[in-house]
C-alpha atoms as a PDB file:
ATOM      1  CA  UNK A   1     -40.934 -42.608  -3.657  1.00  0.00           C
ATOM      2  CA  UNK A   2     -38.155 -42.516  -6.179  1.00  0.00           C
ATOM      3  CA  UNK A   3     -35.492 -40.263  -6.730  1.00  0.00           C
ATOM      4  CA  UNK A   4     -37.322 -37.271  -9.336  1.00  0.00           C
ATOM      5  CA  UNK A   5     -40.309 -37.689  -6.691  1.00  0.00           C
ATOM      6  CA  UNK A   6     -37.966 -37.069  -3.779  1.00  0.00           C
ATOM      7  CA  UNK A   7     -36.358 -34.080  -5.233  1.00  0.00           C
ATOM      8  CA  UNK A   8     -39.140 -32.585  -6.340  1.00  0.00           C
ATOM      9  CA  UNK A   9     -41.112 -33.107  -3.102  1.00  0.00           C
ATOM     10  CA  UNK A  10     -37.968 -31.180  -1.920  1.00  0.00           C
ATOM     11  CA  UNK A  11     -37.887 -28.560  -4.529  1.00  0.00           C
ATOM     12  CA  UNK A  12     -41.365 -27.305  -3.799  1.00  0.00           C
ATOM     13  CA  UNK A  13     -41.388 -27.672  -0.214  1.00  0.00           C
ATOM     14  CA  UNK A  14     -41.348 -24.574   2.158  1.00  0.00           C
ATOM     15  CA  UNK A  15     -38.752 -24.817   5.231  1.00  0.00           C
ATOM     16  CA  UNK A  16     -38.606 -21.353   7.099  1.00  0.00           C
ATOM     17  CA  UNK A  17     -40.204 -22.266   9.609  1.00  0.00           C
ATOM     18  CA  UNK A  18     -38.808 -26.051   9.495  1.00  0.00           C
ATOM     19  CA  UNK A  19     -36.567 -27.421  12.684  1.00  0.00           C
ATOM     20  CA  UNK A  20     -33.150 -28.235  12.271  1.00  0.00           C
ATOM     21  CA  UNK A  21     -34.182 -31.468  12.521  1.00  0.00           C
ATOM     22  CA  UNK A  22     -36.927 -31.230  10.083  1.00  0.00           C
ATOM     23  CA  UNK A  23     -34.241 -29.508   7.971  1.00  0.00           C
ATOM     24  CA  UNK A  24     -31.911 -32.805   8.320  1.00  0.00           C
ATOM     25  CA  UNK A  25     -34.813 -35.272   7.549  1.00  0.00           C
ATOM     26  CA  UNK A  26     -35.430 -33.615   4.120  1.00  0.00           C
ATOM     27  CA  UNK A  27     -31.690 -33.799   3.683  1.00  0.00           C
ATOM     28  CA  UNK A  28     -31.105 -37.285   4.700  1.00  0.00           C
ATOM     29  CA  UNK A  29     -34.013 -38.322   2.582  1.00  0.00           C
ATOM     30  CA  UNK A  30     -32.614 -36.271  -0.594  1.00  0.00           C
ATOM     31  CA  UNK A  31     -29.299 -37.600  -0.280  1.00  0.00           C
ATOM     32  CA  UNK A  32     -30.156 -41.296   0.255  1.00  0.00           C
ATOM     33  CA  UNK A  33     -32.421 -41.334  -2.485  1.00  0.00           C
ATOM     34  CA  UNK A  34     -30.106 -39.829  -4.850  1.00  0.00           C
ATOM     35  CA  UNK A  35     -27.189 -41.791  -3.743  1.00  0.00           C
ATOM     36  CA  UNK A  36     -29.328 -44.720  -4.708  1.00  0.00           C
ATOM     37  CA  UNK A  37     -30.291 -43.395  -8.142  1.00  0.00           C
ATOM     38  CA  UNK A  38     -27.006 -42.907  -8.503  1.00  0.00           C
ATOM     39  CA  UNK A  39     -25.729 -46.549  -7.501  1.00  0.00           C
ATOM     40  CA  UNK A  40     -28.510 -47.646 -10.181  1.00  0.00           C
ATOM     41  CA  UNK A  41     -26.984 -45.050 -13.153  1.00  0.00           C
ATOM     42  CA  UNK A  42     -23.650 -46.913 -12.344  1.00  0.00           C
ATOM     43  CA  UNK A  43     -24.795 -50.260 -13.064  1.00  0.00           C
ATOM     44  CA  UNK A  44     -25.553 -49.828 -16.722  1.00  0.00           C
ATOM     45  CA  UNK A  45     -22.754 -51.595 -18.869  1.00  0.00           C
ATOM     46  CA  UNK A  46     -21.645 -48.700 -21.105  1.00  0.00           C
ATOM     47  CA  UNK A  47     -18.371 -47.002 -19.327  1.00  0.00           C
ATOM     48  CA  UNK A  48     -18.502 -43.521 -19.032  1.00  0.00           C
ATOM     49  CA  UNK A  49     -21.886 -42.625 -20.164  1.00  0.00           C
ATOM     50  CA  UNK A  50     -22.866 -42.689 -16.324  1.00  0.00           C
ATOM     51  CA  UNK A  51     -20.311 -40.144 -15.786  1.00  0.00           C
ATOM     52  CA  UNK A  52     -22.788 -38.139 -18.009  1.00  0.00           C
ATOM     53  CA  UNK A  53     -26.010 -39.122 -16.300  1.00  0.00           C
ATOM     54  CA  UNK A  54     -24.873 -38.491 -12.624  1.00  0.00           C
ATOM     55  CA  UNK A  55     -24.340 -35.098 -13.130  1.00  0.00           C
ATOM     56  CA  UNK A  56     -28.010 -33.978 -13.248  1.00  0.00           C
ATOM     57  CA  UNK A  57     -28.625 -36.323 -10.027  1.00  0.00           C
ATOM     58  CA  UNK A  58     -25.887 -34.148  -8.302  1.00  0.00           C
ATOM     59  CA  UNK A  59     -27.359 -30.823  -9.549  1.00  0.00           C
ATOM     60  CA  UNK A  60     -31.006 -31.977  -8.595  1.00  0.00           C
ATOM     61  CA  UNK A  61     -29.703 -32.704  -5.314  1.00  0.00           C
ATOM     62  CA  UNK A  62     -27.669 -29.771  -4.260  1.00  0.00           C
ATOM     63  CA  UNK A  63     -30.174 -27.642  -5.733  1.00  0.00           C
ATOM     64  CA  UNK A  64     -32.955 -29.460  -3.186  1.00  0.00           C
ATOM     65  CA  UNK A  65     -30.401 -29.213  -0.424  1.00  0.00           C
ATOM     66  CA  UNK A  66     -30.277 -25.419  -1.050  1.00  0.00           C
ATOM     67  CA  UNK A  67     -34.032 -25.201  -1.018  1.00  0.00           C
ATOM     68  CA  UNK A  68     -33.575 -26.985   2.319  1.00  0.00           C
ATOM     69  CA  UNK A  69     -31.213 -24.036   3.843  1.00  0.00           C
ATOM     70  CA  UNK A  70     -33.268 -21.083   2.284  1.00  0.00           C
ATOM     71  CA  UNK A  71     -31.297 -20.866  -1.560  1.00  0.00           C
ATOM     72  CA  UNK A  72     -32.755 -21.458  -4.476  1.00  0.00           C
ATOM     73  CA  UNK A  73     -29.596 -22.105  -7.140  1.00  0.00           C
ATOM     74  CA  UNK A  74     -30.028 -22.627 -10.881  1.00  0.00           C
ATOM     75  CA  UNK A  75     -27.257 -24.922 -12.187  1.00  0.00           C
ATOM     76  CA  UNK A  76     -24.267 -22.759 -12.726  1.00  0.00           C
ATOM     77  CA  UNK A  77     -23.927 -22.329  -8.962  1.00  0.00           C
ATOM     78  CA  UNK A  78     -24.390 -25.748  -8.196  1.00  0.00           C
ATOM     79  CA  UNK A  79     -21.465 -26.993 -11.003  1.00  0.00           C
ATOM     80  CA  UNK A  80     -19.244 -24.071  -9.668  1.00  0.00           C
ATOM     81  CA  UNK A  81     -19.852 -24.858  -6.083  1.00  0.00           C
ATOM     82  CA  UNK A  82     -18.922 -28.489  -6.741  1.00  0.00           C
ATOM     83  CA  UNK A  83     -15.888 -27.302  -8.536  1.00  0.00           C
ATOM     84  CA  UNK A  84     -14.207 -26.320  -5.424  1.00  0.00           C
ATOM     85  CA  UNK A  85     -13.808 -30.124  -4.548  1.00  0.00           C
ATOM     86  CA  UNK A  86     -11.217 -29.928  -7.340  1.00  0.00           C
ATOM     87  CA  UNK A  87     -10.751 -32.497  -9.875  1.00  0.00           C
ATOM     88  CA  UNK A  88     -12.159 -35.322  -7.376  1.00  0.00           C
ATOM     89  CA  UNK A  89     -15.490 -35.510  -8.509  1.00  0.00           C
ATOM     90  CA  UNK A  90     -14.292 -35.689 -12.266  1.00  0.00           C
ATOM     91  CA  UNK A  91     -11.829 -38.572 -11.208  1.00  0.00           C
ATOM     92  CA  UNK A  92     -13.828 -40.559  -9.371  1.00  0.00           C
ATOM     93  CA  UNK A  93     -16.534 -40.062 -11.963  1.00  0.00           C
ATOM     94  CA  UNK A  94     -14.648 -41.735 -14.907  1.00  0.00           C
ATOM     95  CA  UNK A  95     -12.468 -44.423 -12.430  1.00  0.00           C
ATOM     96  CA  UNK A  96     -16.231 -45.497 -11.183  1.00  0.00           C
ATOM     97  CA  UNK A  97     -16.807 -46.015 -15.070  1.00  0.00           C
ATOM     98  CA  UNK A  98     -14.094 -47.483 -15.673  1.00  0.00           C
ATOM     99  CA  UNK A  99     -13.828 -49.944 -12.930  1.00  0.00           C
ATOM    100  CA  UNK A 100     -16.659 -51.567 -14.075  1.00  0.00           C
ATOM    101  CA  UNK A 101     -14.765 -53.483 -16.758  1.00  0.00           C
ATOM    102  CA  UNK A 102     -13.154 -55.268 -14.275  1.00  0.00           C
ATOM    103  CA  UNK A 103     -14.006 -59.096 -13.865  1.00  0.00           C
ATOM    104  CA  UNK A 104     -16.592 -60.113 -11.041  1.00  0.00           C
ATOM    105  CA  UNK A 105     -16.517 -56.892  -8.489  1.00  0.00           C
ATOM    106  CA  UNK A 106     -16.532 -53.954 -10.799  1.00  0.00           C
ATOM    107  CA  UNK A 107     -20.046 -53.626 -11.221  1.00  0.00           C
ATOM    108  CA  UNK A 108     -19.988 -53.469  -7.213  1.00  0.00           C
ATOM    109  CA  UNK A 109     -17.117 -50.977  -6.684  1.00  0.00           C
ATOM    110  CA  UNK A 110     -18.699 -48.963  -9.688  1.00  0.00           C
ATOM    111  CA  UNK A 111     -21.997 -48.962  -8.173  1.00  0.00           C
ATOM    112  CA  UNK A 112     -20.509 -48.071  -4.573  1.00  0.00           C
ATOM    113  CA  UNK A 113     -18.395 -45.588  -5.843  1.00  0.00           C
ATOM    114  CA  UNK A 114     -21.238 -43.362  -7.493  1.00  0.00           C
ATOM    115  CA  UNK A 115     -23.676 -44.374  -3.828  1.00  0.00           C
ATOM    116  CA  UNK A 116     -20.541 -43.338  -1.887  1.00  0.00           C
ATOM    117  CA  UNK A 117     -19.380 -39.835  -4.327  1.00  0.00           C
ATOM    118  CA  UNK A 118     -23.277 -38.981  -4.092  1.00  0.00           C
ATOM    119  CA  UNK A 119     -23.753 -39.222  -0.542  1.00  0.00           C
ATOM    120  CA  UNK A 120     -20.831 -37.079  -0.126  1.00  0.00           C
ATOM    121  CA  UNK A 121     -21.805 -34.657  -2.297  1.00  0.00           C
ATOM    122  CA  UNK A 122     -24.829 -34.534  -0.436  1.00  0.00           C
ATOM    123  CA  UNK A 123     -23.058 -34.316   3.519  1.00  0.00           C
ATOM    124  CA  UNK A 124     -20.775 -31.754   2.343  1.00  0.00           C
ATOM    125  CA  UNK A 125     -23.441 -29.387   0.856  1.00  0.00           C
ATOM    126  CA  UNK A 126     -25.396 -29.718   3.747  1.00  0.00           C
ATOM    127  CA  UNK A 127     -22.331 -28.739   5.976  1.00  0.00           C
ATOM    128  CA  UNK A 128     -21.445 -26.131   3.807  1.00  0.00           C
ATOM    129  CA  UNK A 129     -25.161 -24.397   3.469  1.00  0.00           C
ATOM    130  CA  UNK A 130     -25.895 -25.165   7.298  1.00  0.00           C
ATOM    131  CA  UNK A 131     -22.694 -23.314   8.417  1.00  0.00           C
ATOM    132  CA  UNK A 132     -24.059 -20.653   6.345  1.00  0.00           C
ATOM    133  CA  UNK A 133     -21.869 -20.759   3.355  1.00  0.00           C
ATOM    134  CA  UNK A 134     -18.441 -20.375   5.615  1.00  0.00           C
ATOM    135  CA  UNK A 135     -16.627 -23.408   4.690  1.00  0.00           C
ATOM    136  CA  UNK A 136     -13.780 -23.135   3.033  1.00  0.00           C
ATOM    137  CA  UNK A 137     -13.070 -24.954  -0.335  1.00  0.00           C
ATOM    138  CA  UNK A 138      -9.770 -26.849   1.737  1.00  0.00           C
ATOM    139  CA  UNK A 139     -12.739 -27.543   4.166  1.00  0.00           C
ATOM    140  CA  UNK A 140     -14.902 -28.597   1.301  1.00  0.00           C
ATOM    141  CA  UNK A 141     -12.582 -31.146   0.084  1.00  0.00           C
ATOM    142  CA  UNK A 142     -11.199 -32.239   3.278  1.00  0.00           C
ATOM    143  CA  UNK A 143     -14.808 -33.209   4.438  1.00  0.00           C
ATOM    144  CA  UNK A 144     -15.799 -34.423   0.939  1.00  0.00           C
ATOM    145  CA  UNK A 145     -12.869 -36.781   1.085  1.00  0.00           C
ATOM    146  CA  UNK A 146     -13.244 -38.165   4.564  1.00  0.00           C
ATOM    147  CA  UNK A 147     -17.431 -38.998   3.648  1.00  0.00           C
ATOM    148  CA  UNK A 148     -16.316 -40.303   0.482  1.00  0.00           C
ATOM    149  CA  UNK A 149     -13.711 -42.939   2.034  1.00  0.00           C
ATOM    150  CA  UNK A 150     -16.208 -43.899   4.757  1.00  0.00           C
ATOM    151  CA  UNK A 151     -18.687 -44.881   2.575  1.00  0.00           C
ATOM    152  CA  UNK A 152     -17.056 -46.434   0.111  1.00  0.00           C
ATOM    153  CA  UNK A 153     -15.717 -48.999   2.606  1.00  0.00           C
ATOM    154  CA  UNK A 154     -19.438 -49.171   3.648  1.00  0.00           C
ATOM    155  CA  UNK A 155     -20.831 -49.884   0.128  1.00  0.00           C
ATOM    156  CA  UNK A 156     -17.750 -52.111  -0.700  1.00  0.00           C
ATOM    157  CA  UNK A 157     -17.842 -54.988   2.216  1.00  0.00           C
ATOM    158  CA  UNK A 158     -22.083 -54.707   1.915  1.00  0.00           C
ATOM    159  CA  UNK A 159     -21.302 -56.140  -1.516  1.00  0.00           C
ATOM    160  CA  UNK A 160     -18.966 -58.705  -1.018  1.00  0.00           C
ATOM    161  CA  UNK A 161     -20.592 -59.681   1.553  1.00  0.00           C
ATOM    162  CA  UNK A 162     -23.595 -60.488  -0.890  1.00  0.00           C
ATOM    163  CA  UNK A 163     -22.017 -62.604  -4.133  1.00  0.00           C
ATOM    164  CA  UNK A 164     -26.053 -63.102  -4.970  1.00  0.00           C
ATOM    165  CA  UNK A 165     -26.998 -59.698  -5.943  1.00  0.00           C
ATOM    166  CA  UNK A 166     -24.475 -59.805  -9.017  1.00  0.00           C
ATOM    167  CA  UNK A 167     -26.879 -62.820 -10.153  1.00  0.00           C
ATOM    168  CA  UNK A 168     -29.764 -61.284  -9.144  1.00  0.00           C
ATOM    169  CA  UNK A 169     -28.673 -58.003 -11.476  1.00  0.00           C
ATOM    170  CA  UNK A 170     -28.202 -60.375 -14.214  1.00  0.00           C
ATOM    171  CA  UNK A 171     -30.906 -61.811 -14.046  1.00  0.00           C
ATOM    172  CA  UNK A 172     -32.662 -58.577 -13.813  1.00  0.00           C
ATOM    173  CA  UNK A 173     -31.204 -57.306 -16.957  1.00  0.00           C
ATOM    174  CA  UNK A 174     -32.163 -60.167 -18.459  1.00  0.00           C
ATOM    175  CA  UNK A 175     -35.842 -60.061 -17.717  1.00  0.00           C
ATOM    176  CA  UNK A 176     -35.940 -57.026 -18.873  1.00  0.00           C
ATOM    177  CA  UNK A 177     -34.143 -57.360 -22.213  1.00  0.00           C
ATOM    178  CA  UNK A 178     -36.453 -59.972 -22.725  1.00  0.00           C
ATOM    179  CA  UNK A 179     -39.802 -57.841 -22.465  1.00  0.00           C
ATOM    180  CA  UNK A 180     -40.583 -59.354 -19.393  1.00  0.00           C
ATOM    181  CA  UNK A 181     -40.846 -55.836 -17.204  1.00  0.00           C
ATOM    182  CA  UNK A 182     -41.685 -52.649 -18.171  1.00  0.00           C
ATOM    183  CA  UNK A 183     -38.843 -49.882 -17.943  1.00  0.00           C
ATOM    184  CA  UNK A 184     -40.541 -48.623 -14.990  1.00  0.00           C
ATOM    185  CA  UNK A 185     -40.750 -51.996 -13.558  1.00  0.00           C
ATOM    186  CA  UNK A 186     -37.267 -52.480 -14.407  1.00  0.00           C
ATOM    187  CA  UNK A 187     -35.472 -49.235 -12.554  1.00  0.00           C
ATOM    188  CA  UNK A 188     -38.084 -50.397  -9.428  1.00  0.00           C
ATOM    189  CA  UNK A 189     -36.401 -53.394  -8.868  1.00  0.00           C
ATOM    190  CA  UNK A 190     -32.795 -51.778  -9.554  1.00  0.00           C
ATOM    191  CA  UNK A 191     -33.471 -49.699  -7.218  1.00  0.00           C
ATOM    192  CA  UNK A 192     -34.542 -51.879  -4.538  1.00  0.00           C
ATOM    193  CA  UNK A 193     -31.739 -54.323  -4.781  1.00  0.00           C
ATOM    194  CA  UNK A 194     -28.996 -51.468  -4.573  1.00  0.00           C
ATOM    195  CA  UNK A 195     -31.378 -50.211  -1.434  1.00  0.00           C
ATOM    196  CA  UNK A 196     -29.461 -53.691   0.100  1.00  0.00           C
ATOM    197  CA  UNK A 197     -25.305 -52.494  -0.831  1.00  0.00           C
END
């Protein structure tokens, strides 16, 4: 199931009566899958357009996290919620662009810096709609920050530890510049070979 699937599945589900850990599955399951989507958005060659195409994945998510904890948010909560982590977000967003000009393992730390910014997005909105919106924005960031730096150093040795999937992207791209896979086809195998950072 991919990452619009996921959300939605999310969206429209009801979870009063859900466990806690019911409650954390959905989560989990959101924030992976967006995470991935968003290691996929980072990929794509053209610096800082991602920076523009993430920011609907982290709306989508928080907004399905919400759901999760009994809130339904439209998207000026969600963008002034995330606001309280500061200017992080916004400089991580555009140094994960940027990075990616960088010879041989930018395309990796740009891809595990959106995973890793995602999936903390996704812990600390959890956290902060579980404790029942009583975090403070210096707990916010303090928690957003220590998620962040622990995956990160996740994503990052995962992908040195695996020269190949630079190749394999390549040769990805390539099929599909060529005609070769459908757009649909395309994102599917993205997708998967991120799954492996």
């Amino acid at each position: 199931m991919g990452y619009l699937e996921t959300v939605a599945r999310v969206m429209h589900g009801n979870f009063d009566d859900a466990t806690d850990a019911e409650k954390l599955a959905a989560v989990r399951d959101v924030t992976v899958v967006c995470s991935v989507g968003a290691a996929a958005i980072a990929v794509q060659p053209v610096p800082l357009l991602d920076v523009a195409l993430l920011a609907p994945v982290h709306i989508g998510m928080v907004q399905a996290i919400g759901q999760v904890h009994g809130h339904k948010l439209d998207a000026k909560s969600v963008v002034e919620m995330l606001a309280t982590f500061g200017g992080s977000i916004v400089t991580r967003s555009v140094l994960g662009s940027i990075v990616k000009v960088l010879p041989i393992f930018g395309w990796a730390a740009s891809a595990s810096m959106a995973y890793a910014m995602t999936y903390a997005i996704g812990e600390v909105s959890h956290a902060y709609f579980a404790s029942g919106r009583g975090l403070s924005a210096r707990e916010l960031r303090s928690l957003f920050r220590s998620v962040y730096d622990a995956k990160r150093a996740e994503k990052d040795a995962a992908a040195k530890a695996d020269p190949s999937l630079r190749e394999k992207l390549r040769q990805l791209g390539e099929a599909y510049a060529a005609g070769l896979l459908s757009e649909e086809e395309y994102r599917a195998k993205k997708e998967e070979l991120l799954k492996a950072l």
